[in-house]
N, C-alpha and C. Protein backbone atom coordinates (compact mmCIF):
# COMPACT_ATOMS: atom_id res chain seq x y z
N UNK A 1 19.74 -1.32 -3.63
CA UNK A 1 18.30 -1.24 -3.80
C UNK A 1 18.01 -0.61 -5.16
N UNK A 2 17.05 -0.92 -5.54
CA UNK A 2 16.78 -0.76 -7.37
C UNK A 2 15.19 0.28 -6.53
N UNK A 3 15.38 0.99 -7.42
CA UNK A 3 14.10 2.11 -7.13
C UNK A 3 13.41 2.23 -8.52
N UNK A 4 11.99 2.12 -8.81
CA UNK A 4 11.55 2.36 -9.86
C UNK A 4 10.14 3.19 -9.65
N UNK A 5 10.37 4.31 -10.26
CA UNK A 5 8.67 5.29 -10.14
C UNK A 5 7.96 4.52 -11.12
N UNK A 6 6.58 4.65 -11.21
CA UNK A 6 5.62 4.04 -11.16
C UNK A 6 4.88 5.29 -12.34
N UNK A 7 4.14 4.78 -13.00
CA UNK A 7 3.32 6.00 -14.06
C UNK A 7 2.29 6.72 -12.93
N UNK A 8 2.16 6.41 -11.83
CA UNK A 8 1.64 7.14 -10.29
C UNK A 8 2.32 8.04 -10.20
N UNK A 9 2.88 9.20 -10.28
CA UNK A 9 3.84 10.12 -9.73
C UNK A 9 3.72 10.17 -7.73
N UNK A 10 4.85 9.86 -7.94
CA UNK A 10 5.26 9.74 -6.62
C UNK A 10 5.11 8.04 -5.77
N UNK A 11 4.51 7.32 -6.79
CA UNK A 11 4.28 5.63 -5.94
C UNK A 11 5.61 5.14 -6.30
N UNK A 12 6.23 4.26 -5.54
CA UNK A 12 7.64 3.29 -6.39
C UNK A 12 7.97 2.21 -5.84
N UNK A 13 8.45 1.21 -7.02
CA UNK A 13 8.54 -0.07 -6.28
C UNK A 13 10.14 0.06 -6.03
N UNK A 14 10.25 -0.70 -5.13
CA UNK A 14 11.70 -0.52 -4.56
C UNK A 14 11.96 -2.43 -4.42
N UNK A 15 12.99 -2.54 -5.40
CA UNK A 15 13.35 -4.00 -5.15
C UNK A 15 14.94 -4.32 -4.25
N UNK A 16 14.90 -5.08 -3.57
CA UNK A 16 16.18 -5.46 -2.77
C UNK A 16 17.09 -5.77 -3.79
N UNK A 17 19.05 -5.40 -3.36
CA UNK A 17 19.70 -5.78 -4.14
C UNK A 17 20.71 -6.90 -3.58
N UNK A 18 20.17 -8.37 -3.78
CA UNK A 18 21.15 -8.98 -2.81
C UNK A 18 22.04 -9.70 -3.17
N UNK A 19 23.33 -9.61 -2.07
CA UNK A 19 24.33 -10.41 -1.94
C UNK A 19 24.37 -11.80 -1.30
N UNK A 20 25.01 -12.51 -2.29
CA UNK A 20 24.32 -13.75 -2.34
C UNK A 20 26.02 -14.79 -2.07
N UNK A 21 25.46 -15.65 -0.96
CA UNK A 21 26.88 -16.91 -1.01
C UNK A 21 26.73 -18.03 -0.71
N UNK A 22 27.34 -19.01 -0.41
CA UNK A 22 27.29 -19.88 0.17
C UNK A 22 26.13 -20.09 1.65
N UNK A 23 26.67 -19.22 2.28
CA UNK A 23 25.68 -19.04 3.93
C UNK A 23 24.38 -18.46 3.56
N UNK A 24 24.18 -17.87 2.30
CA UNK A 24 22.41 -17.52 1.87
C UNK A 24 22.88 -16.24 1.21
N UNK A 25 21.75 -15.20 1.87
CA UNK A 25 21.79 -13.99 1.28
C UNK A 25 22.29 -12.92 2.32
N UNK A 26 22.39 -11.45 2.27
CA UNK A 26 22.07 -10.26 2.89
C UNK A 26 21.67 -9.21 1.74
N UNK A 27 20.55 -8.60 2.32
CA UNK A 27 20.12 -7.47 1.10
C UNK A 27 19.83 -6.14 2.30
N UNK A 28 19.64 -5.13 1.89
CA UNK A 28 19.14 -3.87 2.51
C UNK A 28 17.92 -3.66 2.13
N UNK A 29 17.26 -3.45 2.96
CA UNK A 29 15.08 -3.16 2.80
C UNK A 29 15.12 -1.65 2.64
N UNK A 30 16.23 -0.65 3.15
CA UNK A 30 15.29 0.65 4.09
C UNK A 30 17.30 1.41 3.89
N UNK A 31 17.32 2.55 3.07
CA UNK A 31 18.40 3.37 3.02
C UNK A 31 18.06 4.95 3.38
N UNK A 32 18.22 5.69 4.18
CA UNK A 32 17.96 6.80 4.24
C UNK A 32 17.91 7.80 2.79
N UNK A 33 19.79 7.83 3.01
CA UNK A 33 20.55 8.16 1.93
C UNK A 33 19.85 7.88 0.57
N UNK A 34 19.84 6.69 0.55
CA UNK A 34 18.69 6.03 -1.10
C UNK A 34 17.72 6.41 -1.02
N UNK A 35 16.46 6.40 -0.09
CA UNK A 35 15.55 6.76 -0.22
C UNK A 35 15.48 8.17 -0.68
N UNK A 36 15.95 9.23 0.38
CA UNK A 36 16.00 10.60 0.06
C UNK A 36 16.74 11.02 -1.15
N UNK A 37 17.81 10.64 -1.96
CA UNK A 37 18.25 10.53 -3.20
C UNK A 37 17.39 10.78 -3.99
N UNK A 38 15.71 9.92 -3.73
CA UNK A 38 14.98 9.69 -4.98
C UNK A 38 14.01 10.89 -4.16
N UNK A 39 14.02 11.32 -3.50
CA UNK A 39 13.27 12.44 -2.90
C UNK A 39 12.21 11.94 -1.99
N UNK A 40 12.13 11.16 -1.71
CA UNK A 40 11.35 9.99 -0.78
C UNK A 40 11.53 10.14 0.70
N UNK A 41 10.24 10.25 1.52
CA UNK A 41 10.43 10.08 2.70
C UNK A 41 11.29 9.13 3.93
N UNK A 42 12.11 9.76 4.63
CA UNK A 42 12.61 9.08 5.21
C UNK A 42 12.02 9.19 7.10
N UNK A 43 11.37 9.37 7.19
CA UNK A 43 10.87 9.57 8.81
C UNK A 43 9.61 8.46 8.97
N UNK A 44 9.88 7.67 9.25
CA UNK A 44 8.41 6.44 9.94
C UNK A 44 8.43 6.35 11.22
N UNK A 45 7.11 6.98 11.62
CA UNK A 45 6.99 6.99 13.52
C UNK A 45 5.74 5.78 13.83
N UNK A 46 5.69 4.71 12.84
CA UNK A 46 5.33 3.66 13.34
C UNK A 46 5.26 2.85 12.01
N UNK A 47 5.51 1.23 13.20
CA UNK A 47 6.00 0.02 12.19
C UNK A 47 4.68 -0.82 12.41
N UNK A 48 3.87 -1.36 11.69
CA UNK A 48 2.87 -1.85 12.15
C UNK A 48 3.14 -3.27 11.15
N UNK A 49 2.02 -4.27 11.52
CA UNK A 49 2.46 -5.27 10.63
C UNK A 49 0.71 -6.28 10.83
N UNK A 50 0.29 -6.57 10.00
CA UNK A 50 -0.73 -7.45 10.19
C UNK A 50 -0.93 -8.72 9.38
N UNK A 51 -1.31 -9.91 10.40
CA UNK A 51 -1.41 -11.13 9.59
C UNK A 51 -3.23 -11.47 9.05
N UNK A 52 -2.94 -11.65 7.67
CA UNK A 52 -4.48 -12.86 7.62
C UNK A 52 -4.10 -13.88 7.29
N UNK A 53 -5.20 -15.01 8.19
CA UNK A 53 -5.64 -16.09 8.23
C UNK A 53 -5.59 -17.21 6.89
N UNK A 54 -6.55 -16.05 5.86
CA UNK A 54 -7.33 -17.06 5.04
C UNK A 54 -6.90 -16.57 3.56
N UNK A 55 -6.27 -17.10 2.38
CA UNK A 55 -6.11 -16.63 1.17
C UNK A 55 -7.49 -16.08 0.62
N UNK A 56 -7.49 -14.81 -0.47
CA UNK A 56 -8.34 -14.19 -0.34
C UNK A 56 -8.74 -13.03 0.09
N UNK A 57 -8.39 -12.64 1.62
CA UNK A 57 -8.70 -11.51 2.38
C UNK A 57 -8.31 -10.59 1.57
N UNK A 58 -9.20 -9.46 1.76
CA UNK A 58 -9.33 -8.13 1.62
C UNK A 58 -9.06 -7.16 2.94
N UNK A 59 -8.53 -6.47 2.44
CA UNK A 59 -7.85 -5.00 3.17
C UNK A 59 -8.09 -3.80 2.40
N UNK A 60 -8.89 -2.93 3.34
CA UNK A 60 -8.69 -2.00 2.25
C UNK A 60 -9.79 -1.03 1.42
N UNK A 61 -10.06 -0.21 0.85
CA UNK A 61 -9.29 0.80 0.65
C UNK A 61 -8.47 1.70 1.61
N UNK A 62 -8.03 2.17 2.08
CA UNK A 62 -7.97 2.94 4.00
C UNK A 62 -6.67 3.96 3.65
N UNK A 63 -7.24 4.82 4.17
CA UNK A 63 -6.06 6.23 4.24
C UNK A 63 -6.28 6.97 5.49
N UNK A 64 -5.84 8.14 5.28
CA UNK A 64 -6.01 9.18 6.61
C UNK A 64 -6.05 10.15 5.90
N UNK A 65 -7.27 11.44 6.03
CA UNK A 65 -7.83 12.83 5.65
C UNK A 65 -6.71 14.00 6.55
N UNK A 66 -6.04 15.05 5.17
CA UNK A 66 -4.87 15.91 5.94
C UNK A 66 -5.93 16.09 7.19
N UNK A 67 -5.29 16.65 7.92
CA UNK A 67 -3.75 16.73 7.86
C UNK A 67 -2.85 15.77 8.44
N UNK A 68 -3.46 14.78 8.59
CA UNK A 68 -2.60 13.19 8.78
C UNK A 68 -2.60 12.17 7.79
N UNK A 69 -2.16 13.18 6.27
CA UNK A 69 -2.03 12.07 5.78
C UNK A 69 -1.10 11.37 5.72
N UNK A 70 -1.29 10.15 5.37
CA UNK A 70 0.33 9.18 5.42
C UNK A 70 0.69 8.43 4.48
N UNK A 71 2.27 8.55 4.21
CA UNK A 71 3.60 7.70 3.61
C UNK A 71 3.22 6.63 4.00
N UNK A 72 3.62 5.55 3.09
CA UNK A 72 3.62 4.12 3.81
C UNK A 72 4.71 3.65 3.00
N UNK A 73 5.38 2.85 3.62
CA UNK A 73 6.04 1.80 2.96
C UNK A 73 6.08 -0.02 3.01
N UNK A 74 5.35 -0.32 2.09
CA UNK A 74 4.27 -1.58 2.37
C UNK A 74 5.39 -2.80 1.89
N UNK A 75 5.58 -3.90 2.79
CA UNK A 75 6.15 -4.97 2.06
C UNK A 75 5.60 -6.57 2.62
N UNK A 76 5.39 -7.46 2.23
CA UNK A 76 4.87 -8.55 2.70
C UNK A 76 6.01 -9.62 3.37
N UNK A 77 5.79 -9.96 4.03
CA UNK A 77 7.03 -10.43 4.73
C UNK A 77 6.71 -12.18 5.17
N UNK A 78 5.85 -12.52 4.63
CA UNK A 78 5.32 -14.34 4.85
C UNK A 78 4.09 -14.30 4.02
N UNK A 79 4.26 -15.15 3.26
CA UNK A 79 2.98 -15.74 1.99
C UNK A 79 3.42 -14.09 0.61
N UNK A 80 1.75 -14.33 0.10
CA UNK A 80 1.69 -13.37 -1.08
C UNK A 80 0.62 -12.47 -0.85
N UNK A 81 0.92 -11.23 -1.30
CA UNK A 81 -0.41 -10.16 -1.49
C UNK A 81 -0.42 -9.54 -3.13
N UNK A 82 -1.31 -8.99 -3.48
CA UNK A 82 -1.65 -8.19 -4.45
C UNK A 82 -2.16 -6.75 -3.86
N UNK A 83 -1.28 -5.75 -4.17
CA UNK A 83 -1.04 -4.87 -2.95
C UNK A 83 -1.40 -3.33 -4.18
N UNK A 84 -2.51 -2.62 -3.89
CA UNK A 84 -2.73 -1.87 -4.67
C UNK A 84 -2.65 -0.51 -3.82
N UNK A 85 -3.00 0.52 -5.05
CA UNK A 85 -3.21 1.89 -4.50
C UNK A 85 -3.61 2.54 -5.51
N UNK A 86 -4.43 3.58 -5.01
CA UNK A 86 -5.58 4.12 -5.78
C UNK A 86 -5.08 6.10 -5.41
N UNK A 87 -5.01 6.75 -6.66
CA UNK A 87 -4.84 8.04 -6.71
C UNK A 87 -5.86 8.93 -6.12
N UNK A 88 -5.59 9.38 -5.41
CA UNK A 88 -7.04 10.51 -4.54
C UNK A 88 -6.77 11.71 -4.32
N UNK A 89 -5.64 12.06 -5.05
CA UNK A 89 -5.36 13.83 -5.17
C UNK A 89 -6.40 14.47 -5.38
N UNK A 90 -6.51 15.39 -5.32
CA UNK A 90 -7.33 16.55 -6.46
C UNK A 90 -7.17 16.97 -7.70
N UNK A 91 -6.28 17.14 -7.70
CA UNK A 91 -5.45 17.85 -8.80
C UNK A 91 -4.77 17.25 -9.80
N UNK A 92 -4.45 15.56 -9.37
CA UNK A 92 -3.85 14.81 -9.90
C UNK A 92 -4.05 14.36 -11.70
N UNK A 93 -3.22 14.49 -12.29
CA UNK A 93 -3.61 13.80 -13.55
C UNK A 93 -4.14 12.60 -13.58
N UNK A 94 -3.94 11.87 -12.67
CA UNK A 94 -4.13 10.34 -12.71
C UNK A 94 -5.38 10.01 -11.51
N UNK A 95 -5.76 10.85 -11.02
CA UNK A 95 -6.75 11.08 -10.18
C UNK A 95 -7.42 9.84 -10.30
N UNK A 96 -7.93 8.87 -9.74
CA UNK A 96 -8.97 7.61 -9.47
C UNK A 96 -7.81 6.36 -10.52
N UNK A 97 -6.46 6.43 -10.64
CA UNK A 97 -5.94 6.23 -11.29
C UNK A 97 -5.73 4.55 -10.14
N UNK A 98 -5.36 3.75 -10.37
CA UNK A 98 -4.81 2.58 -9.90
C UNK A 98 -3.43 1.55 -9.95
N UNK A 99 -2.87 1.18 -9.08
CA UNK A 99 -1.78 0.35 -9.69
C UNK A 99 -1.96 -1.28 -8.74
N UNK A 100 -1.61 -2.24 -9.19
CA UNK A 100 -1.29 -3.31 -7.99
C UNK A 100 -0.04 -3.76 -8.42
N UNK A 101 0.21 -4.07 -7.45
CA UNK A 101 1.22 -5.24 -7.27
C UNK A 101 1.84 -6.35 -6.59
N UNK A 102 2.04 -7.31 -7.20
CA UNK A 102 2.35 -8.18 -6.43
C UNK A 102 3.77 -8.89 -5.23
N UNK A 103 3.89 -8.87 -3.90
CA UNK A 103 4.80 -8.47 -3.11
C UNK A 103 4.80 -9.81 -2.43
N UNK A 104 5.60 -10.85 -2.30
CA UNK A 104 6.10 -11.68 -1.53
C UNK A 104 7.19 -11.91 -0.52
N UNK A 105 7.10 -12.52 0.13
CA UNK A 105 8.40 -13.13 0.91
C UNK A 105 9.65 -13.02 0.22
N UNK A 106 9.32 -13.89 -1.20
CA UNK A 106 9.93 -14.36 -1.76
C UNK A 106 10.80 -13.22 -2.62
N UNK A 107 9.77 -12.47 -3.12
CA UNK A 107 10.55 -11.30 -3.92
C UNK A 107 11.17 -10.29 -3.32
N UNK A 108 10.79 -10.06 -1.95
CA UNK A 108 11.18 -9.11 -0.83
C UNK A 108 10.58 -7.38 -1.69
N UNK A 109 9.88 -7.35 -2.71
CA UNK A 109 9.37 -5.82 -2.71
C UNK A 109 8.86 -5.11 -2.46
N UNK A 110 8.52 -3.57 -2.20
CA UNK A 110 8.29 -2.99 -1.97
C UNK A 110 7.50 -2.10 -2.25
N UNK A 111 6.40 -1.46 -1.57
CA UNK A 111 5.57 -0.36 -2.52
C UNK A 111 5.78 0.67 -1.70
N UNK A 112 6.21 2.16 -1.97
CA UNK A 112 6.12 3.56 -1.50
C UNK A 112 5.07 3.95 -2.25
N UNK A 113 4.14 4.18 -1.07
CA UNK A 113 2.96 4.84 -1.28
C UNK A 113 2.71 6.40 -0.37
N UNK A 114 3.06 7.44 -1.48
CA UNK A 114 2.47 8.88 -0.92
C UNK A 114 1.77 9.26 -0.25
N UNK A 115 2.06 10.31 0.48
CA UNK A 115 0.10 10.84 0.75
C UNK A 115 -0.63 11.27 -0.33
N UNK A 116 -2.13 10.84 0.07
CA UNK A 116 -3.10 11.31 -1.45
C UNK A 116 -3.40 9.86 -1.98
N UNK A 117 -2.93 9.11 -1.38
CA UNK A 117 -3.22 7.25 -2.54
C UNK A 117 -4.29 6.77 -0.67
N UNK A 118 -5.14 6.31 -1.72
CA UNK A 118 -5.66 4.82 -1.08
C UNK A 118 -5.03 3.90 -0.95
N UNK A 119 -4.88 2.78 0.11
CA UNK A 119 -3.94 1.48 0.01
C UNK A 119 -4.87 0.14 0.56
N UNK A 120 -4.72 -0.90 -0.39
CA UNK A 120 -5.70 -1.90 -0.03
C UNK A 120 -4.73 -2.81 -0.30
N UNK A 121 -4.98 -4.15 0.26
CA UNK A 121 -4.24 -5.06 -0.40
C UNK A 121 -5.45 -6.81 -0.30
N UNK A 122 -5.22 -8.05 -0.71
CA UNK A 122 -5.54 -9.26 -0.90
C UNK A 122 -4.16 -10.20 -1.27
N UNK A 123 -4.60 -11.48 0.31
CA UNK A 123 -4.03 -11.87 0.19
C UNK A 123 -3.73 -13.34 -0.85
N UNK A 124 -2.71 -13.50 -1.15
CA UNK A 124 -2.80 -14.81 -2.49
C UNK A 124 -2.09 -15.93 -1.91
N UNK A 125 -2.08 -16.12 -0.23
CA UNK A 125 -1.81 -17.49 0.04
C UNK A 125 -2.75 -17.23 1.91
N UNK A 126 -2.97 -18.24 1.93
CA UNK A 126 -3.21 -18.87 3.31
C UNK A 126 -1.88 -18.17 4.58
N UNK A 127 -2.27 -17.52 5.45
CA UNK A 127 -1.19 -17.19 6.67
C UNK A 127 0.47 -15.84 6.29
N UNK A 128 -0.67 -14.74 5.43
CA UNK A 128 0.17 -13.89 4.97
C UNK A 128 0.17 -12.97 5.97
N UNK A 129 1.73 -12.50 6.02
CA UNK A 129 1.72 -11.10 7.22
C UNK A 129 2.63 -9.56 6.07
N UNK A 130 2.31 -8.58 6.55
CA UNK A 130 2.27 -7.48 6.14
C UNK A 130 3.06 -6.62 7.05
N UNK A 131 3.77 -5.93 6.43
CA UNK A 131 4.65 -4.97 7.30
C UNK A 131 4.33 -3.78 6.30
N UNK A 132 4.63 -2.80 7.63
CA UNK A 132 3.81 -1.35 6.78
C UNK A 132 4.74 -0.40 8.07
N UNK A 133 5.53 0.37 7.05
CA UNK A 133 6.03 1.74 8.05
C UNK A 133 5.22 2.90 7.28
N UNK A 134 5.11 3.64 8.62
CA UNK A 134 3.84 4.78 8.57
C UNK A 134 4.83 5.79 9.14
N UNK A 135 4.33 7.26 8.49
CA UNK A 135 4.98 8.20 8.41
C UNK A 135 4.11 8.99 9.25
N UNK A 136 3.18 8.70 9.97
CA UNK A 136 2.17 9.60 10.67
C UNK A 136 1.64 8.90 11.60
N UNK A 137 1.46 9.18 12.31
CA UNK A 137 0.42 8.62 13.77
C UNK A 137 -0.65 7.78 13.46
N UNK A 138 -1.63 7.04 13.92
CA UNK A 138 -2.94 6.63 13.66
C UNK A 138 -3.68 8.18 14.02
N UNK A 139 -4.34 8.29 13.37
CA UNK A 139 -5.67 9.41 13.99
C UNK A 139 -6.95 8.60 13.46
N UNK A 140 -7.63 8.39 14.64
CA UNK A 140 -8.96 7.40 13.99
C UNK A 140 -9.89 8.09 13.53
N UNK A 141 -9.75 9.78 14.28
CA UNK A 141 -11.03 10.47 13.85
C UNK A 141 -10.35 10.61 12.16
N UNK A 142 -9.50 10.77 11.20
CA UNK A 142 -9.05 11.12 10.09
C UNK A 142 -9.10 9.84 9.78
N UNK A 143 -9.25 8.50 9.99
CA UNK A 143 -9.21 7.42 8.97
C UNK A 143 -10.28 7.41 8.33
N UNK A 144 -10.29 7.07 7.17
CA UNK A 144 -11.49 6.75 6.46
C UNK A 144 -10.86 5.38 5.33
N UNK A 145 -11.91 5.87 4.23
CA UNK A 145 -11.67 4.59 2.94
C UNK A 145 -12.78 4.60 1.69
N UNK A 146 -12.20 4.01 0.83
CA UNK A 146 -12.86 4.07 -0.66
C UNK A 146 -13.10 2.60 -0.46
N UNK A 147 -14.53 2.39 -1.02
CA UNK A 147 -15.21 1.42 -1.55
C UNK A 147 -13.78 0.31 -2.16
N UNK A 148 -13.56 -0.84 -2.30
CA UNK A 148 -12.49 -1.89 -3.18
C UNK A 148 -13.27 -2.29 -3.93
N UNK A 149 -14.36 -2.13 -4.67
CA UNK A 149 -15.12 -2.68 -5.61
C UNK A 149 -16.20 -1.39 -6.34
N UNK A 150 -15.46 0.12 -6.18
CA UNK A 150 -16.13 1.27 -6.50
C UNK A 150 -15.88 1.14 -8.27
N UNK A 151 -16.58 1.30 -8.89
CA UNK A 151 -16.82 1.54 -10.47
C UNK A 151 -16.18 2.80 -10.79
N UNK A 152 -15.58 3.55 -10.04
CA UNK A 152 -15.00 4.91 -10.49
C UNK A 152 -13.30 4.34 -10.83
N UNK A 153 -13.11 3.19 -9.84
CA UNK A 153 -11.98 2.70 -10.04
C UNK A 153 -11.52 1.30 -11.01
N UNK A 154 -12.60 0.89 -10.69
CA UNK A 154 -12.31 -0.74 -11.69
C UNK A 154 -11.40 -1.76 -11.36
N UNK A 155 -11.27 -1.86 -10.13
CA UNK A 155 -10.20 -2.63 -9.83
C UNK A 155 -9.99 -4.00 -10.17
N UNK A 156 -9.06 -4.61 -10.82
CA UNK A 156 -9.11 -5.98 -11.13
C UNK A 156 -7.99 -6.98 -9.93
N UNK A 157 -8.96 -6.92 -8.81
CA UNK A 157 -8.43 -7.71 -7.44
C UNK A 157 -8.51 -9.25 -8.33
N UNK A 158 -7.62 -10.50 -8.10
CA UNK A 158 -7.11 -11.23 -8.52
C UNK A 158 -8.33 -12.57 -8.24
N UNK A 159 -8.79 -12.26 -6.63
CA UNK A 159 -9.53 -13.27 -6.40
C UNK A 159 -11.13 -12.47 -5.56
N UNK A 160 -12.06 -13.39 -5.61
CA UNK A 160 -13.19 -12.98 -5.01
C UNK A 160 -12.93 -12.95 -3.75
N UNK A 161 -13.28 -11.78 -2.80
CA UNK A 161 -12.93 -11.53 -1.52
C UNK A 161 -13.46 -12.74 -0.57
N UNK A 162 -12.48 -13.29 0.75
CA UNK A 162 -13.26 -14.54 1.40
C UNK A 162 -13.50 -13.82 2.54
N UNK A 163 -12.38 -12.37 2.88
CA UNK A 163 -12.93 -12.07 4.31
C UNK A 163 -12.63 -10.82 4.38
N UNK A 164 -13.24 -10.05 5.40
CA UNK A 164 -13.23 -8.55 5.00
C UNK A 164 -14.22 -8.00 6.21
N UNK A 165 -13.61 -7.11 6.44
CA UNK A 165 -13.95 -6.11 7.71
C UNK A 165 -15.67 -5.70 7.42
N UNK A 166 -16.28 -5.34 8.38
CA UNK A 166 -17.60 -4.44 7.98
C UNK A 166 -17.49 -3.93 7.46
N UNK A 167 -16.51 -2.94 7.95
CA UNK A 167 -16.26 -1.73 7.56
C UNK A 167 -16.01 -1.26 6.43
N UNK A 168 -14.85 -2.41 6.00
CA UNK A 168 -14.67 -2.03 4.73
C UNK A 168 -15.66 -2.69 3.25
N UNK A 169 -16.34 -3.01 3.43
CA UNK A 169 -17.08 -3.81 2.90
C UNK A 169 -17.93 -2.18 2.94
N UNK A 170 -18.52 -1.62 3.53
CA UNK A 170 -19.56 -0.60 3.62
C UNK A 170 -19.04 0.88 3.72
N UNK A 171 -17.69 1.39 2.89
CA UNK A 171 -17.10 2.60 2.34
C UNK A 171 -18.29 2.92 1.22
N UNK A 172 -18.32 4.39 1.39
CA UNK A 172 -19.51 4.49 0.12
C UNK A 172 -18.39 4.57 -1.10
N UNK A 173 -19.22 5.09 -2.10
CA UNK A 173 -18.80 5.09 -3.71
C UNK A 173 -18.22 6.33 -3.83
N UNK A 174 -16.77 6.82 -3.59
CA UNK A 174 -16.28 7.85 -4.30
C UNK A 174 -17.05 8.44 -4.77
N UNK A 175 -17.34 8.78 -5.78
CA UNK A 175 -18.02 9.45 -6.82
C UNK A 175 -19.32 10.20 -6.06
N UNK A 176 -19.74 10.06 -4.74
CA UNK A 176 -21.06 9.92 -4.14
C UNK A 176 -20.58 10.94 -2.78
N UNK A 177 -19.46 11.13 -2.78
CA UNK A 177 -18.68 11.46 -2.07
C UNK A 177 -17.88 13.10 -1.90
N UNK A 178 -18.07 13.88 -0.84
CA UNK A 178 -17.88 15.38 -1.37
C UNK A 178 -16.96 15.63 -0.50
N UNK A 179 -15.75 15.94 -1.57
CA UNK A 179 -14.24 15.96 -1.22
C UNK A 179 -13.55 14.80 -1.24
N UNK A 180 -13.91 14.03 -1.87
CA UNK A 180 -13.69 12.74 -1.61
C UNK A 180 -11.83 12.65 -2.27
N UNK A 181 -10.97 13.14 -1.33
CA UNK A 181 -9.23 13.07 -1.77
C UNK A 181 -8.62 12.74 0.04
N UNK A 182 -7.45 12.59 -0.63
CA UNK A 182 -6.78 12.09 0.65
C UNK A 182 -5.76 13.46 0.64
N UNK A 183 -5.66 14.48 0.00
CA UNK A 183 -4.89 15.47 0.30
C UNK A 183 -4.60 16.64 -0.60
């Protein structure tokens, strides 16, 4: 596994390293040992995974307020996403700071996302599914979310959203927002 930090302190893409033959491939997704090497969480007490429908969809912004905040380790596992995360420390240098990236089937990568980041993603094909290990419980009363189209952030999402929760569609504006961090 190839590990690379991210100008995010603490986000990293993690690419598979595979062995390749005749009968196809085998690669490793998930190393304890590797992970914790790079100082990275190794404990996920849930595997969750969600499909959309329609190229386009929006997910997103969505975190959890301490003291549940949560690790994720995000990878797309059928079609394409553009898979971002947004800095919500306090303290952070990079504070409202952003990264995306793009995660396929095909490429098998990976995003480690900290506590303290927003995580949204859009999908870039028709019938994409999402795998996400979570380092924390759901707590619904602690979920919340940042606006995906807030001006504090600027996000340059790839395509105009086709489908998208109420909910998330109606996150107010950071900036409008008191305390507005994930940790």
């Amino acid at each position: 596994m190839l590990f690379t930090e991210t100008e995010l302190q603490g986000v990293w893409l993690i690419e598979p390293t595979l062995m390749v033959d005749d009968r196809g491939f085998f690669t490793r997704l998930f190393c304890e040992k590797e992970m914790a090497d790079c100082g990275l969480a190794t404990r996920f007490v849930q595997h969750s995974r969600s499909c959309s429908v329609q190229k386009g969809t929006l997910r997103g912004l969505h975190y959890q307020e301490e003291p549940y905040a949560e690790v994720k380790l995000v990878s797309c596992v059928r079609g394409a996403i553009f898979d971002v995360v947004v800095d919500l420390r306090l303290n952070s240098p990079t504070r409202y700071k952003w990264l995306g990236f793009e995660l396929t089937s095909e490429n098998m990568k990976q995003v480690y996302i900290p506590a303290g980041f927003a995580h949204g993603l859009q999908t870039l094909t028709d019938g994409t599914e999402v795998s996400y290990l979570i380092s924390q419980f759901y707590a619904p009363h602690a979920s919340t979310g940042v606006l995906y189209n807030d001006p504090a952030f600027s996000i340059r999402w790839p395509l105009m959203p086709t489908a998208m929760s109420e909910r998330d569609k109606s996150w107010p504006l950071v900036r409008r927002r008191t305390g507005a961090s994930a940790s």
